[in-house]
C-alpha atoms as a PDB file:
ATOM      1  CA  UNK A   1       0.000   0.000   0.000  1.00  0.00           C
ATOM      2  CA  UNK A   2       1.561   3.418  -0.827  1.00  0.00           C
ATOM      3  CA  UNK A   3       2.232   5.779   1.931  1.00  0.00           C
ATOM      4  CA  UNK A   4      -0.121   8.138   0.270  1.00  0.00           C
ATOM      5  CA  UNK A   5      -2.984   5.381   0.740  1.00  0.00           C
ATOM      6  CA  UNK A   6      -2.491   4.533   4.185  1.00  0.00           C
ATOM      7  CA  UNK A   7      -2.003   8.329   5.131  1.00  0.00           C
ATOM      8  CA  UNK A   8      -5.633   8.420   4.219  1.00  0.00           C
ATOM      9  CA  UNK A   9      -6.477   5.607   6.159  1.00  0.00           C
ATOM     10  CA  UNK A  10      -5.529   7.000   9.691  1.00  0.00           C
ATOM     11  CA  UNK A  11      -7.252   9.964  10.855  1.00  0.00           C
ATOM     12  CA  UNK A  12      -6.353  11.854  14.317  1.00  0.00           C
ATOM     13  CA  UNK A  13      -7.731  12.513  17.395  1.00  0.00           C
ATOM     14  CA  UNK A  14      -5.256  14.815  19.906  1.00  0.00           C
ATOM     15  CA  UNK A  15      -7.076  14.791  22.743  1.00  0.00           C
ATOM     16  CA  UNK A  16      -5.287  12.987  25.558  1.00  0.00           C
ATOM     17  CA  UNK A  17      -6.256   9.320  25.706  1.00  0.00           C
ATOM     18  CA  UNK A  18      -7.027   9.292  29.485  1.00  0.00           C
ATOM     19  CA  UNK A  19      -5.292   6.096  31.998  1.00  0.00           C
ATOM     20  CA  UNK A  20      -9.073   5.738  33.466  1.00  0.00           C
ATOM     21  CA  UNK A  21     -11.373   2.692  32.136  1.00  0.00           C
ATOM     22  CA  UNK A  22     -14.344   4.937  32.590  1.00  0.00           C
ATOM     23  CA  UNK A  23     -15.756   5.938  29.424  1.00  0.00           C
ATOM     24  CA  UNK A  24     -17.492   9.698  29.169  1.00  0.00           C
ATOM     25  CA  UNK A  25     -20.409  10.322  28.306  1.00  0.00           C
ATOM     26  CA  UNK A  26     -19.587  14.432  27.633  1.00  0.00           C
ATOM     27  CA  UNK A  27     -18.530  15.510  24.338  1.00  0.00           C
ATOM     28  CA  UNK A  28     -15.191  17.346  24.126  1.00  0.00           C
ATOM     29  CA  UNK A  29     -14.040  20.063  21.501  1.00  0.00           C
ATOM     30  CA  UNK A  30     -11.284  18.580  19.958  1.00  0.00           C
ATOM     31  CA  UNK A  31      -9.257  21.441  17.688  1.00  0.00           C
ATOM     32  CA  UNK A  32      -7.207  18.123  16.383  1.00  0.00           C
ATOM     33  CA  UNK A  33      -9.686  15.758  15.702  1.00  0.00           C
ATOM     34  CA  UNK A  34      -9.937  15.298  11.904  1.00  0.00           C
ATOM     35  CA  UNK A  35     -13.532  14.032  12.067  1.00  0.00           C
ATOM     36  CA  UNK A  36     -16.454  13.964  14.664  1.00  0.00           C
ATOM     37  CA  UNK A  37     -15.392  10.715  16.967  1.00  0.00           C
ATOM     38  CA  UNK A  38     -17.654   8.384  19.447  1.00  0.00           C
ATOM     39  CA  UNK A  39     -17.140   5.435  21.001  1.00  0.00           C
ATOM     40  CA  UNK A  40     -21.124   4.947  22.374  1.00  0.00           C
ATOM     41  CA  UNK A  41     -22.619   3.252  19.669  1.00  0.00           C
ATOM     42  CA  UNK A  42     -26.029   3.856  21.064  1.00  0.00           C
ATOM     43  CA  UNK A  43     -26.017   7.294  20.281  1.00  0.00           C
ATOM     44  CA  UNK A  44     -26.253   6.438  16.244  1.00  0.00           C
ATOM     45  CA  UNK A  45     -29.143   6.527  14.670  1.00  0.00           C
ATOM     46  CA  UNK A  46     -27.358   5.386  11.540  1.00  0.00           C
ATOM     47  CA  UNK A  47     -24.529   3.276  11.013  1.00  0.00           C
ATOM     48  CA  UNK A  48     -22.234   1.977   8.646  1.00  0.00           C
ATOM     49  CA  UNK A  49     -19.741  -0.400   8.125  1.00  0.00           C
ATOM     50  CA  UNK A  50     -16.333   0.799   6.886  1.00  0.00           C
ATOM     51  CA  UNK A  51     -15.031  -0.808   3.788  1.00  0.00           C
ATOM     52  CA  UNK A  52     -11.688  -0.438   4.249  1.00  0.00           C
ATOM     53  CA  UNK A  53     -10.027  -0.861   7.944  1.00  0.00           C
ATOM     54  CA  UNK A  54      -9.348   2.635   9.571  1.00  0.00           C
ATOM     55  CA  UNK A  55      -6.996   3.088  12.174  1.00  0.00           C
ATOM     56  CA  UNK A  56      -7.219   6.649  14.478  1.00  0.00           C
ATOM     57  CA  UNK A  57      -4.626   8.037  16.393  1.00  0.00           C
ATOM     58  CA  UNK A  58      -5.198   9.268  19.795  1.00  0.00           C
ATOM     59  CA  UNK A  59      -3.132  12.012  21.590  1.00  0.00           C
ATOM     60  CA  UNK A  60      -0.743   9.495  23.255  1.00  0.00           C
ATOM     61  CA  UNK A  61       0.569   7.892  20.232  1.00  0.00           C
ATOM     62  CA  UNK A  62      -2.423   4.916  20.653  1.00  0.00           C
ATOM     63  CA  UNK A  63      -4.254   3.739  16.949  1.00  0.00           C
ATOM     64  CA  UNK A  64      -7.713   2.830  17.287  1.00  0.00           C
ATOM     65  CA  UNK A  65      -9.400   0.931  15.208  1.00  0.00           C
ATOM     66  CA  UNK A  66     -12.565   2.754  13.477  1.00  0.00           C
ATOM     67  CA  UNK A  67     -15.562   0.135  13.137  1.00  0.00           C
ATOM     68  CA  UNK A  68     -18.470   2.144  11.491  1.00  0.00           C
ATOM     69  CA  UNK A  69     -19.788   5.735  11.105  1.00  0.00           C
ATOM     70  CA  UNK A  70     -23.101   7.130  10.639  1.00  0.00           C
ATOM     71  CA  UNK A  71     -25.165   9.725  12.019  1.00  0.00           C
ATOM     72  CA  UNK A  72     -25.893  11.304  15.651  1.00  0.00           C
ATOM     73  CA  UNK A  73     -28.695  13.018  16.481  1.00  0.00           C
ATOM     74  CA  UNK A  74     -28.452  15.719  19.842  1.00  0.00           C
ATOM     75  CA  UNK A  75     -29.585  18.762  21.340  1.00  0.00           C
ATOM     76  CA  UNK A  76     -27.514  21.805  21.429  1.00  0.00           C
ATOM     77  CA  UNK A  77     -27.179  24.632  23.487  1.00  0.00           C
ATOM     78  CA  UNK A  78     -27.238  27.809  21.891  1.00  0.00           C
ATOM     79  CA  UNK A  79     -27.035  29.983  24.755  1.00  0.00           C
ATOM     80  CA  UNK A  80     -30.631  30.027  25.686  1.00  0.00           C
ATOM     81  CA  UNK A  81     -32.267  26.599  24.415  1.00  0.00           C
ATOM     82  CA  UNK A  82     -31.911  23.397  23.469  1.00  0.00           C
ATOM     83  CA  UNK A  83     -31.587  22.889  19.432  1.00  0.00           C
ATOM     84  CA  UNK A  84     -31.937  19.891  17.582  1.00  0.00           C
ATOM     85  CA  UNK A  85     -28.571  19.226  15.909  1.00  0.00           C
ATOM     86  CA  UNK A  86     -27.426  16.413  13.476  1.00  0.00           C
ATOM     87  CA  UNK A  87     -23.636  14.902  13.340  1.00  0.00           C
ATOM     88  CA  UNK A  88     -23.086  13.229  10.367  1.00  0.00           C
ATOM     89  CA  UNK A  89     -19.919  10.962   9.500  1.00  0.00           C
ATOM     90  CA  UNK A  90     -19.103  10.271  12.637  1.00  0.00           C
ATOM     91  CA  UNK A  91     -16.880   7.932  13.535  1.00  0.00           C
ATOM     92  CA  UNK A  92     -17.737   4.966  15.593  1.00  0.00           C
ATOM     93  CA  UNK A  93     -14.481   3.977  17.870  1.00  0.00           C
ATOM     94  CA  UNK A  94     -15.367   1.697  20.764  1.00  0.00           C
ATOM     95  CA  UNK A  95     -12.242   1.486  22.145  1.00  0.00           C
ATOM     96  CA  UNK A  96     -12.082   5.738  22.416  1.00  0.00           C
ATOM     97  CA  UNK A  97     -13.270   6.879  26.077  1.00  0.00           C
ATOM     98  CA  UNK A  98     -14.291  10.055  25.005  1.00  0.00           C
ATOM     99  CA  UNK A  99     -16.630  11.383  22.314  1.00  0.00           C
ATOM    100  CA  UNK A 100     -14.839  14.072  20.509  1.00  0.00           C
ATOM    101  CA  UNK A 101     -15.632  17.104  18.677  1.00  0.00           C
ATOM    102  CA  UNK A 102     -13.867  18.374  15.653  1.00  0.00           C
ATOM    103  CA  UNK A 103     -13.673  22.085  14.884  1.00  0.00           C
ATOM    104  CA  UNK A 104     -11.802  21.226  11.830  1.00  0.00           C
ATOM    105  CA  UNK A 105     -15.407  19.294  10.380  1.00  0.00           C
ATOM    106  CA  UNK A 106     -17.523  22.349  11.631  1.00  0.00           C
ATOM    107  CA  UNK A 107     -15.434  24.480   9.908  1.00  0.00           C
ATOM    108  CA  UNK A 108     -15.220  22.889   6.729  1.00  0.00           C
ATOM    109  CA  UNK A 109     -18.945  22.634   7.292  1.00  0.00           C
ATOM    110  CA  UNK A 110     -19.350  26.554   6.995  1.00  0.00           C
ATOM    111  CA  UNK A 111     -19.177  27.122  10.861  1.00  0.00           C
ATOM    112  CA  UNK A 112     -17.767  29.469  12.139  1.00  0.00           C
ATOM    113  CA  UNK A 113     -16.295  30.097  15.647  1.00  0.00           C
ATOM    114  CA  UNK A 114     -15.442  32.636  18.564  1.00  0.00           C
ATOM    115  CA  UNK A 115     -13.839  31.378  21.607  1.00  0.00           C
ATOM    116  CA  UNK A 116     -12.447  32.686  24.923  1.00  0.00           C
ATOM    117  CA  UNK A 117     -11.592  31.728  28.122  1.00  0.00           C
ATOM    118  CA  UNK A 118     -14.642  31.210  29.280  1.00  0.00           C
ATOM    119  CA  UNK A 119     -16.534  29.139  26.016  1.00  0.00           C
ATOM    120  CA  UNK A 120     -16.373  28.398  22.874  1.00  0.00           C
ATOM    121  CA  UNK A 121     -19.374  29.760  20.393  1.00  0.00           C
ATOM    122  CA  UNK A 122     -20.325  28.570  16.778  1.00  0.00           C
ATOM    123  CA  UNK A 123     -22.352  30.217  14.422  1.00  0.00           C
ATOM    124  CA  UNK A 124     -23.877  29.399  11.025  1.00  0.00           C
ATOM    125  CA  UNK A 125     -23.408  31.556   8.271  1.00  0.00           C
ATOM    126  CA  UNK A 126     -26.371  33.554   9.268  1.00  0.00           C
ATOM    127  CA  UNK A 127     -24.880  34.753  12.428  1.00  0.00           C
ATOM    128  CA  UNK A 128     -26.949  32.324  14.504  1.00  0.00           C
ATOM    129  CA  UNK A 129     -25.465  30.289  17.361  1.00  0.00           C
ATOM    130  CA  UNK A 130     -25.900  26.743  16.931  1.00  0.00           C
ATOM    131  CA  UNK A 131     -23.913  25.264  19.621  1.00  0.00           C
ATOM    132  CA  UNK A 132     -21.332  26.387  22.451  1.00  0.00           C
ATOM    133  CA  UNK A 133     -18.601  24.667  24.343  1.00  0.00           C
ATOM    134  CA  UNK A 134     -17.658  26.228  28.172  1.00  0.00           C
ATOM    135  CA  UNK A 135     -14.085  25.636  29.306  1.00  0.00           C
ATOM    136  CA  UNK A 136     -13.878  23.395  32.075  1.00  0.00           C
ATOM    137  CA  UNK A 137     -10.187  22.279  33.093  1.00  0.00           C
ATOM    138  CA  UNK A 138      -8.460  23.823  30.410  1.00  0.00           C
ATOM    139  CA  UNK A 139     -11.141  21.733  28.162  1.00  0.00           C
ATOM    140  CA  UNK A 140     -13.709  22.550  26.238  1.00  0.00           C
ATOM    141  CA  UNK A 141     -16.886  20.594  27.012  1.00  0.00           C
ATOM    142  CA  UNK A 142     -19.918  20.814  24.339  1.00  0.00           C
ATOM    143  CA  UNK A 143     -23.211  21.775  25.717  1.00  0.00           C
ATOM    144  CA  UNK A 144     -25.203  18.426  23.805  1.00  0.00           C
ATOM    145  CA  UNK A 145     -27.742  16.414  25.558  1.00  0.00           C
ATOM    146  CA  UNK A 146     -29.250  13.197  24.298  1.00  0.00           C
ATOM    147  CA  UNK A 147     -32.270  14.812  26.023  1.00  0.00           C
ATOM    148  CA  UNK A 148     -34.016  17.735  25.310  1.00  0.00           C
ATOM    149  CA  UNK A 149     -34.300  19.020  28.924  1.00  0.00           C
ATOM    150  CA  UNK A 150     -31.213  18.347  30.073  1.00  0.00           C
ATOM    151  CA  UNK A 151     -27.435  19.840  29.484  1.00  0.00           C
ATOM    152  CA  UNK A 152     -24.798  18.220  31.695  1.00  0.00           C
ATOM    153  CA  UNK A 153     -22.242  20.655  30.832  1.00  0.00           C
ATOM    154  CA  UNK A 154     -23.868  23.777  32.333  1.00  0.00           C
ATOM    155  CA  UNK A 155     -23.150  22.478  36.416  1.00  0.00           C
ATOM    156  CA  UNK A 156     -26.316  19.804  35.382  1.00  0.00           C
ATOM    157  CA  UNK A 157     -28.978  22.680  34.578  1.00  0.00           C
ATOM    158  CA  UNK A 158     -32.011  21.800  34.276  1.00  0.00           C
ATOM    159  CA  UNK A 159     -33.602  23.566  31.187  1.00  0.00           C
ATOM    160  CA  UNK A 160     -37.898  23.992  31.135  1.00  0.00           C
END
């Protein structure tokens, strides 16, 4: 296989692959991350099978095997409600313990995105804010929910 070939085999995640066995259930902006990552397949609503083997590597040097991708369905937080948002392509890792982010896909998407200290904001093209990240830890946790009345990220707020 040519160098070129397997270089487009192996995508990257740089987020530090953590020494815990626990497995989060937060999403984490990932500047690094080449594609949207997860390793909960539950959270698909559609998934694929790759055709050819994918390998991912993780910040510590680790390559994970990629066994599907598909389509995740979540709620955002915009900065005052919940709104429905789609993933698509993401990558289904098992072995990952964290779902990741990329701001590299929402970019190439046609996001666009402000960030501070504090958060991390992205808009559509029209100006609107789709979803926001807060900085916890010198990370940046996404404010998704699986429900629509719930956003862990915010110190567990309850939304009505």
């Amino acid at each position: 296989m040519s160098s070129k070939k397997k270089e487009e085999l192996e995508v990257n995640a740089f987020m530090v692959n953590s020494k815990t066995n626990t497995k989060s259930h937060e999403w984490f902006l990932d500047s690094g991350a080449s594609e949207h990552m997860s390793w909960n397949k539950e959270l698909f609503q559609e998934m694929y099978k790759v055709k050819i083997p994918r390998m991912v590597q993780v910040g510590n040097g680790q390559k994970l095997e990629v066994r599907g991708y598909g389509k995740i369905k979540l709620w955002a937080y915009n900065g005052t409600s919940l709104i429905e948002t789609c993933l698509s392509n993401v990558l289904y890792i098992p072995d990952l313990k964290f779902n990741l982010f990329s701001a590299g896909c929402a970019l190439d998407n046609g996001y666009f995105l402000s960030s501070d200290n504090e958060k991390c904001t992205f808009y559509d093209k029209n100006g609107k804010i789709r979803a926001q990240a807060i900085r916890q830890n010198k990370l940046y946790t996404m404010c998704f929910s699986q429900e629509k009345s719930y956003v862990k990220c915010l110190q567990d707020q309850q939304l009505t």
